[in-house]
Protein backbone atom coordinates (compact mmCIF):
# COMPACT_ATOMS: atom_id res chain seq x y z
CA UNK A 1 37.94 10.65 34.06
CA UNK A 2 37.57 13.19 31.45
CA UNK A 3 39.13 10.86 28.97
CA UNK A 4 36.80 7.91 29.94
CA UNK A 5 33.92 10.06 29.61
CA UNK A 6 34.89 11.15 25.85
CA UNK A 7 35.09 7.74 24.88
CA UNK A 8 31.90 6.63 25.63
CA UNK A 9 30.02 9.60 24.47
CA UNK A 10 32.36 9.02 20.92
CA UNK A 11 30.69 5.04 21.63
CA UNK A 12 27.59 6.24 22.34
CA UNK A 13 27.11 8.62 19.36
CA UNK A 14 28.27 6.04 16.63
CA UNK A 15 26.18 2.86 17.86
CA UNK A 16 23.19 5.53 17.89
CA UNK A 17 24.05 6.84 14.11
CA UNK A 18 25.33 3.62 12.62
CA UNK A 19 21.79 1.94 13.59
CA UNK A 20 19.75 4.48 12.63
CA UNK A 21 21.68 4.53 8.92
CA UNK A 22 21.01 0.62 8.69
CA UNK A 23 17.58 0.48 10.24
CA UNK A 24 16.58 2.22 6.95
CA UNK A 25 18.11 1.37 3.62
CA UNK A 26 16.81 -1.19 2.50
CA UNK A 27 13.29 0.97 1.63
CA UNK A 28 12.57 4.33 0.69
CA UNK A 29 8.83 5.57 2.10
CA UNK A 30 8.71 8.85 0.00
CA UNK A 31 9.99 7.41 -3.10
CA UNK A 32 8.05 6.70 -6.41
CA UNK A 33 5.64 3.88 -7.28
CA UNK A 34 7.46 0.87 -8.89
CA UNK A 35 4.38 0.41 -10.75
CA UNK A 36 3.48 2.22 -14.50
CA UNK A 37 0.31 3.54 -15.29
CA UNK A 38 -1.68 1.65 -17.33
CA UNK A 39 -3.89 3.94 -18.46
CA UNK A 40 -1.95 6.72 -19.22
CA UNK A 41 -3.24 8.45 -15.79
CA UNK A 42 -1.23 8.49 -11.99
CA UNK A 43 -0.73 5.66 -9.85
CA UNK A 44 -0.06 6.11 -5.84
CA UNK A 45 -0.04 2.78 -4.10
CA UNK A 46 -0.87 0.89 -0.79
CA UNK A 47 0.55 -1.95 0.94
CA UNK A 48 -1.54 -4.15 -1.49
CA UNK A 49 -3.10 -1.97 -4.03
CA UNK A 50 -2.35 -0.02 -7.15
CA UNK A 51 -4.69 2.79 -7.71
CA UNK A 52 -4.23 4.66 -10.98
CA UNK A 53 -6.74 7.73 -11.60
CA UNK A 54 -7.24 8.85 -15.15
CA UNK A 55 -8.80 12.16 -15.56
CA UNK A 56 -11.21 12.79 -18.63
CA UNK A 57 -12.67 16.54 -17.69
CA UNK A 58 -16.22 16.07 -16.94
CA UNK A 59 -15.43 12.25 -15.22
CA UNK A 60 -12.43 10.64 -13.35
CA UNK A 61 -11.72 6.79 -14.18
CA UNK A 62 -10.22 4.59 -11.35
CA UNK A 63 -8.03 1.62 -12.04
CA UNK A 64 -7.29 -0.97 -9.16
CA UNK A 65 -4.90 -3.36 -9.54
CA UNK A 66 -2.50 -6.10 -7.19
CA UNK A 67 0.64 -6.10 -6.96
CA UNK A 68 1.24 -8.21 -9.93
CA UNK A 69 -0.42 -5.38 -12.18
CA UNK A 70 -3.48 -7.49 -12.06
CA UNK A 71 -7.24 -5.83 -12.25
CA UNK A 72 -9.04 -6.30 -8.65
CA UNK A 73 -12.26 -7.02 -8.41
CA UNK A 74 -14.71 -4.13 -7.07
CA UNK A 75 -15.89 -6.70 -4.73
CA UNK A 76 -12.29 -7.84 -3.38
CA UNK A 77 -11.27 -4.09 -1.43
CA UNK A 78 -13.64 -1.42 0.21
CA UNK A 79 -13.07 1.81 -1.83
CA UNK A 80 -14.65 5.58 -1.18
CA UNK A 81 -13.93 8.31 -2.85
CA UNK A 82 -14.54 12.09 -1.65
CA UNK A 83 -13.77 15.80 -2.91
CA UNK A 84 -12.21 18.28 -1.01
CA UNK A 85 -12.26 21.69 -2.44
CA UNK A 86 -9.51 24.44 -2.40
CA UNK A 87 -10.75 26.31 0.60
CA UNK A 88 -13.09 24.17 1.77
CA UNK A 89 -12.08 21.47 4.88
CA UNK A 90 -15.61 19.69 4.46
CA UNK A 91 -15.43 16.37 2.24
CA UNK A 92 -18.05 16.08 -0.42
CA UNK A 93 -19.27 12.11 -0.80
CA UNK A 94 -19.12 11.43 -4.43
CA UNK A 95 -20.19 8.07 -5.84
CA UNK A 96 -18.38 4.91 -7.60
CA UNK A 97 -19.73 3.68 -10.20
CA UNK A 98 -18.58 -0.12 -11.50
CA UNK A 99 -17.85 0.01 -15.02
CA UNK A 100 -17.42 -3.64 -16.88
CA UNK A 101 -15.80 -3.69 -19.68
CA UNK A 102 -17.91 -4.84 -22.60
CA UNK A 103 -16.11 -7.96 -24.44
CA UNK A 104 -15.93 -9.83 -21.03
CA UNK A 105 -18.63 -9.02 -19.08
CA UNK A 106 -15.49 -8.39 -15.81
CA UNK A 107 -15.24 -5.52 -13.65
CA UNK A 108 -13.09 -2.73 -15.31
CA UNK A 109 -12.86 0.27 -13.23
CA UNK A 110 -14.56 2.71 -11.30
CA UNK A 111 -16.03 5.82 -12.95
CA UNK A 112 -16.70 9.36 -10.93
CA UNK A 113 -19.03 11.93 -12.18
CA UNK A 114 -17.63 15.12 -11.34
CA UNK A 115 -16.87 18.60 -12.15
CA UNK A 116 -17.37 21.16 -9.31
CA UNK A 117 -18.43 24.65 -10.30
CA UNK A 118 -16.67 27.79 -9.84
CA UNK A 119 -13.02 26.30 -9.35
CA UNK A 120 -10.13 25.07 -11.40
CA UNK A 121 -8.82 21.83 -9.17
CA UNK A 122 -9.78 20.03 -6.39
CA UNK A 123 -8.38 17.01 -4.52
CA UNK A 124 -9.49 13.48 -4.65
CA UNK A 125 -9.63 11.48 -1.30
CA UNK A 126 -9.91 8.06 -2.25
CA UNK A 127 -10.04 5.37 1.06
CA UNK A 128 -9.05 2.00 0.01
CA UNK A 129 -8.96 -1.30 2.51
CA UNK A 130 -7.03 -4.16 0.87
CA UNK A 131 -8.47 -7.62 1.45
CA UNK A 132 -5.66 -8.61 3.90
CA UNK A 133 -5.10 -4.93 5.58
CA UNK A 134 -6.91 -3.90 9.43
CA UNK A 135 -6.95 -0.70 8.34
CA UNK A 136 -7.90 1.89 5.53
CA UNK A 137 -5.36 3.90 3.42
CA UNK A 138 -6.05 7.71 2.60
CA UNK A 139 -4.69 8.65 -0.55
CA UNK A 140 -4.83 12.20 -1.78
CA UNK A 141 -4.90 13.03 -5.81
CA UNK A 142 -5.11 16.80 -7.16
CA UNK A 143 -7.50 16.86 -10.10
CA UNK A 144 -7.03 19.58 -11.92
CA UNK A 145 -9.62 20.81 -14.45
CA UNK A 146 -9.39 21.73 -17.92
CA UNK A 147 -11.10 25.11 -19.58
């Protein structure tokens, strides 16, 4: 009995492991964009976007691109963008400007106008909804300030 008993736990214990291995290496959730910045700024990505945030001091730019590296329109995805302070849990609204880019008359990026008094970083909540996606994506940047 006690030999019967073994052998199925020893059964039981490598279907359970040997799954679990497979179910999950063939994508890595935690690992790092596939896409480059553009811009020279950071990119964090969706399930259908590619957001790169580029920050210039007094004003953060806001790249959006597909998949293929191409620029989205600011019409083609819901985006909001909010600041959360260091020891602060309220979320401050901030506002998105569209910024086209001069020799084609296109949408370029997104510009925020920001620079929070008394503190040295803060973190950008950006919400993005792809066109094909039920749902909204929080993504989190830390925007630190220079002196």
């Amino acid at each position: 009995m006690n030999t019967i008993l073994k052998t199925l736990t020893i059964a039981l214990f490598s279907i359970v492991f040997t799954s679990t291995a497979l179910a999950h290496e063939d994508h890595d959730h935690d690992g790092p964009s596939s896409f480059q910045p553009q811009k020279g700024g950071v990119v964090k990505s969706t399930e259908s976007l590619n957001i790169e945030v580029v920050n210039k001091d007094t004003k953060l730019e806001i790249y959006t691109y597909d998949m293929d590296g191409k620029v989205l329109d600011s019409t083609a995805f819901g985006l909001k963008a909010n600041m959360k302070l260091p020891k602060s849990k309220k979320l401050e609204n901030l506002k998105l400007d569209n910024i086209t880019d001069s020799a084609t008359g296109k949408f370029s990026h997104f510009e925020v106008n920001s620079k929070p008094k008394n503190t040295h970083r803060y973190t950008l909540v950006l919400e993005a909804k792809g066109p094909k996606e039920h749902h909204a994506d929080k993504i989190e940047f830390t925007i630190e300030l220079k002196k």
